[in-house]
N, C-alpha and C. Protein backbone atom coordinates (compact mmCIF):
# COMPACT_ATOMS: atom_id res chain seq x y z
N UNK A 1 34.60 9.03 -3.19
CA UNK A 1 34.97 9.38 -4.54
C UNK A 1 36.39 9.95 -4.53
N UNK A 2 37.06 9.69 -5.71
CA UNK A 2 38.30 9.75 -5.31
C UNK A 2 38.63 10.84 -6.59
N UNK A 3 39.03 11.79 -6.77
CA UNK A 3 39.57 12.79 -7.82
C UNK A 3 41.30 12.98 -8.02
N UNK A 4 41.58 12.76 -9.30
CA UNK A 4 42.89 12.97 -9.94
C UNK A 4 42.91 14.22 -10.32
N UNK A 5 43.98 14.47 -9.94
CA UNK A 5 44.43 16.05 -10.42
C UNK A 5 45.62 16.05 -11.51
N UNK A 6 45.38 16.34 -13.01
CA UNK A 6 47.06 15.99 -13.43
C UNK A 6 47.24 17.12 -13.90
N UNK A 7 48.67 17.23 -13.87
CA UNK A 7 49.40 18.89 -14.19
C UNK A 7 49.49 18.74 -15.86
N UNK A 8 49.08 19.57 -16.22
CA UNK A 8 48.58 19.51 -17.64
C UNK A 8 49.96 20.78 -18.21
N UNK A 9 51.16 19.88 -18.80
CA UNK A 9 52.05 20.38 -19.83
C UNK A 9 51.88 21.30 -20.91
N UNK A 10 52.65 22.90 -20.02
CA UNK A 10 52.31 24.13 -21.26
C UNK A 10 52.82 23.61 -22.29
N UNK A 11 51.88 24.41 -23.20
CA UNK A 11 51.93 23.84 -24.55
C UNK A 11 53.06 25.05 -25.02
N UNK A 12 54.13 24.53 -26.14
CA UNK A 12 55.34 25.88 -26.24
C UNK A 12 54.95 26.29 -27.76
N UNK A 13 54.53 27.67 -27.84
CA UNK A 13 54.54 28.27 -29.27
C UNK A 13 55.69 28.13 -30.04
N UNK A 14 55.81 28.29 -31.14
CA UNK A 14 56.96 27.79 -31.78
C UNK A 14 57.05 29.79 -32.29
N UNK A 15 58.12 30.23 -32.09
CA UNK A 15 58.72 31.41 -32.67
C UNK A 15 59.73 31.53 -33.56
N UNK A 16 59.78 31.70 -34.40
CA UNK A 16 60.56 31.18 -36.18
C UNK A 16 61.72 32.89 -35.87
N UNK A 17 62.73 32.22 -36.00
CA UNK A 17 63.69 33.45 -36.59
C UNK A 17 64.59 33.28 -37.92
N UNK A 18 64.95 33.97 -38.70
CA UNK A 18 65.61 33.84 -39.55
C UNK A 18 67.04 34.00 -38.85
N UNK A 19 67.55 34.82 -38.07
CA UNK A 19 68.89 34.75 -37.74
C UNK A 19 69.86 33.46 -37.00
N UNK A 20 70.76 33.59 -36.63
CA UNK A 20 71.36 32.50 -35.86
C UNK A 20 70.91 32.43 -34.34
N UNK A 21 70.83 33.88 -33.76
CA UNK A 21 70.37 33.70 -32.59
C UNK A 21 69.30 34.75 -32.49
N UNK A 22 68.49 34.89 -31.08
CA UNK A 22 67.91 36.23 -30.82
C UNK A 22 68.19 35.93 -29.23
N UNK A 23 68.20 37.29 -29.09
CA UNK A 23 68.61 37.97 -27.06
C UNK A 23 66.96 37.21 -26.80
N UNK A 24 67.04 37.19 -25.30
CA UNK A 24 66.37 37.12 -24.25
C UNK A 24 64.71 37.66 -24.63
N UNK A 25 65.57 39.07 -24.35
CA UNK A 25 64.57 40.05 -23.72
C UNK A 25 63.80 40.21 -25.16
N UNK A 26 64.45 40.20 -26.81
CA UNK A 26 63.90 40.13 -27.61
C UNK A 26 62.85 39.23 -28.45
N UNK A 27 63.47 38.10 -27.54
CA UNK A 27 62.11 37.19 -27.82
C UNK A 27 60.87 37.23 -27.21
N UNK A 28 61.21 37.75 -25.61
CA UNK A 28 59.75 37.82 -24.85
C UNK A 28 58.74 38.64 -25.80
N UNK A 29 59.38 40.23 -26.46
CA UNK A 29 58.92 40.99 -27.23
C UNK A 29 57.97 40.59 -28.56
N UNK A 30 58.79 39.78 -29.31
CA UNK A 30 58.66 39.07 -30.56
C UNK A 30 57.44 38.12 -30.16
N UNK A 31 57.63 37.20 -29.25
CA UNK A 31 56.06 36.29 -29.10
C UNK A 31 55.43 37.29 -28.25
N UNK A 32 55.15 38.12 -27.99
CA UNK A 32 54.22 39.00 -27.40
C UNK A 32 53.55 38.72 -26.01
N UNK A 33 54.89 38.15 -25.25
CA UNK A 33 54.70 37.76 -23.99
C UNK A 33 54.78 38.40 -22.98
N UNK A 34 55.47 40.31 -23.77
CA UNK A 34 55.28 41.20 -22.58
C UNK A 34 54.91 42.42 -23.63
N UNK A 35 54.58 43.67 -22.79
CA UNK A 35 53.96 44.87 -24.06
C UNK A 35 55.16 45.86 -24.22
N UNK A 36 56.62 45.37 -23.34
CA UNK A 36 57.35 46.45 -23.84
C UNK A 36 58.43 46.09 -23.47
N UNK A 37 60.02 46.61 -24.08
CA UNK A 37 61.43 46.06 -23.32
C UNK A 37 61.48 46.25 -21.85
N UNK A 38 61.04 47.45 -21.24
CA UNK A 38 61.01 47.78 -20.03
C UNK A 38 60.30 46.59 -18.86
N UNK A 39 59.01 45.97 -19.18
CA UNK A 39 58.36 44.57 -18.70
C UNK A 39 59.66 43.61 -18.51
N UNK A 40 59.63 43.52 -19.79
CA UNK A 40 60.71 42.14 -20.08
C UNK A 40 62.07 42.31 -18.93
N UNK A 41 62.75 43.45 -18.89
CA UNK A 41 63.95 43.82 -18.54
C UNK A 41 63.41 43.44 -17.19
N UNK A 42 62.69 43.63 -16.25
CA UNK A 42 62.16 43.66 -14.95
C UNK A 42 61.66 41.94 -14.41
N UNK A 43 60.92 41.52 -15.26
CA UNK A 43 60.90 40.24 -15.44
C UNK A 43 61.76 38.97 -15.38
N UNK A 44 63.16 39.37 -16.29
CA UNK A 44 64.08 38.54 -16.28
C UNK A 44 64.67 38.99 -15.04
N UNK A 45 65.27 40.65 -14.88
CA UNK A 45 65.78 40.22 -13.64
C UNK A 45 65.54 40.03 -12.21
N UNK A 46 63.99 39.88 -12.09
CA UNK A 46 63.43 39.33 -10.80
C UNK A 46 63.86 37.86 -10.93
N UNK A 47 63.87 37.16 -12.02
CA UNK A 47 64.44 35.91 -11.95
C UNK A 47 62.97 35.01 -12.53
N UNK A 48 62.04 35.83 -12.66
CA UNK A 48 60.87 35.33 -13.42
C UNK A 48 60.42 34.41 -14.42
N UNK A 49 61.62 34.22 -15.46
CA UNK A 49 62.17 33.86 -16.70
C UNK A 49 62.97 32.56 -16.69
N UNK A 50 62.43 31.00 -17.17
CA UNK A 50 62.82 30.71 -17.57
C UNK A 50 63.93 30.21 -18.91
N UNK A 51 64.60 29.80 -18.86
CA UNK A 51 65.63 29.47 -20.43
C UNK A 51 66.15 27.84 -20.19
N UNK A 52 65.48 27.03 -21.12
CA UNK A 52 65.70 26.17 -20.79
C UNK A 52 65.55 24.95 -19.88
N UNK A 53 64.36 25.57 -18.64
CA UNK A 53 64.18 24.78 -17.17
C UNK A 53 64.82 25.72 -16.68
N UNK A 54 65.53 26.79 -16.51
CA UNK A 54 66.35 26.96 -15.33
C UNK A 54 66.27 28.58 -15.56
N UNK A 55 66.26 29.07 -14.02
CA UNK A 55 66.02 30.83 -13.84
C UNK A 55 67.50 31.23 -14.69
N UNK A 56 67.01 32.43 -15.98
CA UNK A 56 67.65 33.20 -16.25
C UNK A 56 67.50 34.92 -16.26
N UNK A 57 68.68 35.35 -15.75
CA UNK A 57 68.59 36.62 -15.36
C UNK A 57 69.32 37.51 -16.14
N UNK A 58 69.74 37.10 -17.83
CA UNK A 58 70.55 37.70 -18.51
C UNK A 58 69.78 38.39 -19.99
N UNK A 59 69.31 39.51 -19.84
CA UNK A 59 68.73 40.22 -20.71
C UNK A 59 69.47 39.77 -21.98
N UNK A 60 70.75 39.27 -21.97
CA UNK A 60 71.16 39.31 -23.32
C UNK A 60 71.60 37.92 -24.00
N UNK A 61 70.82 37.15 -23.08
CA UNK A 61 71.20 35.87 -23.37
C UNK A 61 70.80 35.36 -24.59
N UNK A 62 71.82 35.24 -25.37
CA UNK A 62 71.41 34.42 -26.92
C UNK A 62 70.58 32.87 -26.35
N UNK A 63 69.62 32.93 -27.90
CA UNK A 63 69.24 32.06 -27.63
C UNK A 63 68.76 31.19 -28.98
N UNK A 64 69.30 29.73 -29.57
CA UNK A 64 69.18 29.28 -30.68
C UNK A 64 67.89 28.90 -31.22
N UNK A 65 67.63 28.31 -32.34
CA UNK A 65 66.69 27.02 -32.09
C UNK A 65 67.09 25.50 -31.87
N UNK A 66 65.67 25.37 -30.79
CA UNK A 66 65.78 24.27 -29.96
C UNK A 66 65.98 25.06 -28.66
N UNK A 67 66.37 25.97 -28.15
CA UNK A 67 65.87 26.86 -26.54
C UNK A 67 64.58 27.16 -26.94
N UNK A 68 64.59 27.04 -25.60
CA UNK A 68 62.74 27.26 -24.82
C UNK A 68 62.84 28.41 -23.91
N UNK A 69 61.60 28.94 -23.50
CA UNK A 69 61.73 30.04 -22.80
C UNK A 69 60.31 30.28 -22.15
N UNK A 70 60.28 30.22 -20.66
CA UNK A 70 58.40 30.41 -20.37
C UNK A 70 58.50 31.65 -19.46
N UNK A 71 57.74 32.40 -19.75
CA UNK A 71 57.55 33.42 -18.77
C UNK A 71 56.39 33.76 -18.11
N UNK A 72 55.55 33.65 -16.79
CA UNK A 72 54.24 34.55 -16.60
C UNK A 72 53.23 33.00 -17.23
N UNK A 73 53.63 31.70 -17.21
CA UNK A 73 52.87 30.60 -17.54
C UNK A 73 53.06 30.24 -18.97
N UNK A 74 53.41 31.04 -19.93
CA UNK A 74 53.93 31.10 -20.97
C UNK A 74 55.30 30.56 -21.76
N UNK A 75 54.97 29.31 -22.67
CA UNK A 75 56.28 28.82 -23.20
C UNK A 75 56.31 29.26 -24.36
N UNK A 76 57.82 29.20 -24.82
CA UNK A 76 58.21 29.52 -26.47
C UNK A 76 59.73 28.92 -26.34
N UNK A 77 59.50 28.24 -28.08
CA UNK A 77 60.43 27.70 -28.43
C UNK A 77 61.03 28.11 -29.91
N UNK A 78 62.40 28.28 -29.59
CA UNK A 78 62.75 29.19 -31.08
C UNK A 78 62.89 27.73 -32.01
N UNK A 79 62.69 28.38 -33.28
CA UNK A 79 62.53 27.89 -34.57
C UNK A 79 63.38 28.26 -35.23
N UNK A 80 64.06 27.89 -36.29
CA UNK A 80 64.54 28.07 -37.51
C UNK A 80 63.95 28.20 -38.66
N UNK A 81 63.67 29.96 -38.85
CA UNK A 81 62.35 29.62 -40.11
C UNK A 81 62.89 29.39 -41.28
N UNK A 82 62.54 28.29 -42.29
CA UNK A 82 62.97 28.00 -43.33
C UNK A 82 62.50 28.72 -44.78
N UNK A 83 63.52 29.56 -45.13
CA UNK A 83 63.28 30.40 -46.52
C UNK A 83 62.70 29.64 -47.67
């Protein structure tokens, strides 16, 4: 018997901002992917934190919609919420 294993694609929450951008560390906050700035701050800079595919280590990294962000198995993708 032969068993397939397939890597099953996180699914990315969609996180709506009204502004042009939001920081890093403020989005982990906002989708509730950590319980406090202090998590987040420790997180990114272990290198924990994706942006985009790729390790980011910049607490203050703007980030538009259309960036992605996974942390801890966790994706999010900013939005543009429409008024």
């Amino acid at each position: 018997m032969r068993v397939v294993v397939k890597k099953k694609e996180p699914q990315l929450r969609e996180i709506p901002i009204t502004t042009e951008f939001i920081r890093l560390e403020a989005l982990l906050k906002l989708a509730d992917a950590v319980p406090s700035g202090g998590m987040a701050k420790t997180l990114i800079q272990d290198g924990q934190v994706l942006v985009n595919g790729e390790v980011c280590t910049m607490r203050g990294k703007k980030l538009r919609p259309g960036d992605t962000a996974s942390c801890m198995g966790a994706g999010f993708r900013v939005t543009s919420h429409e008024a």
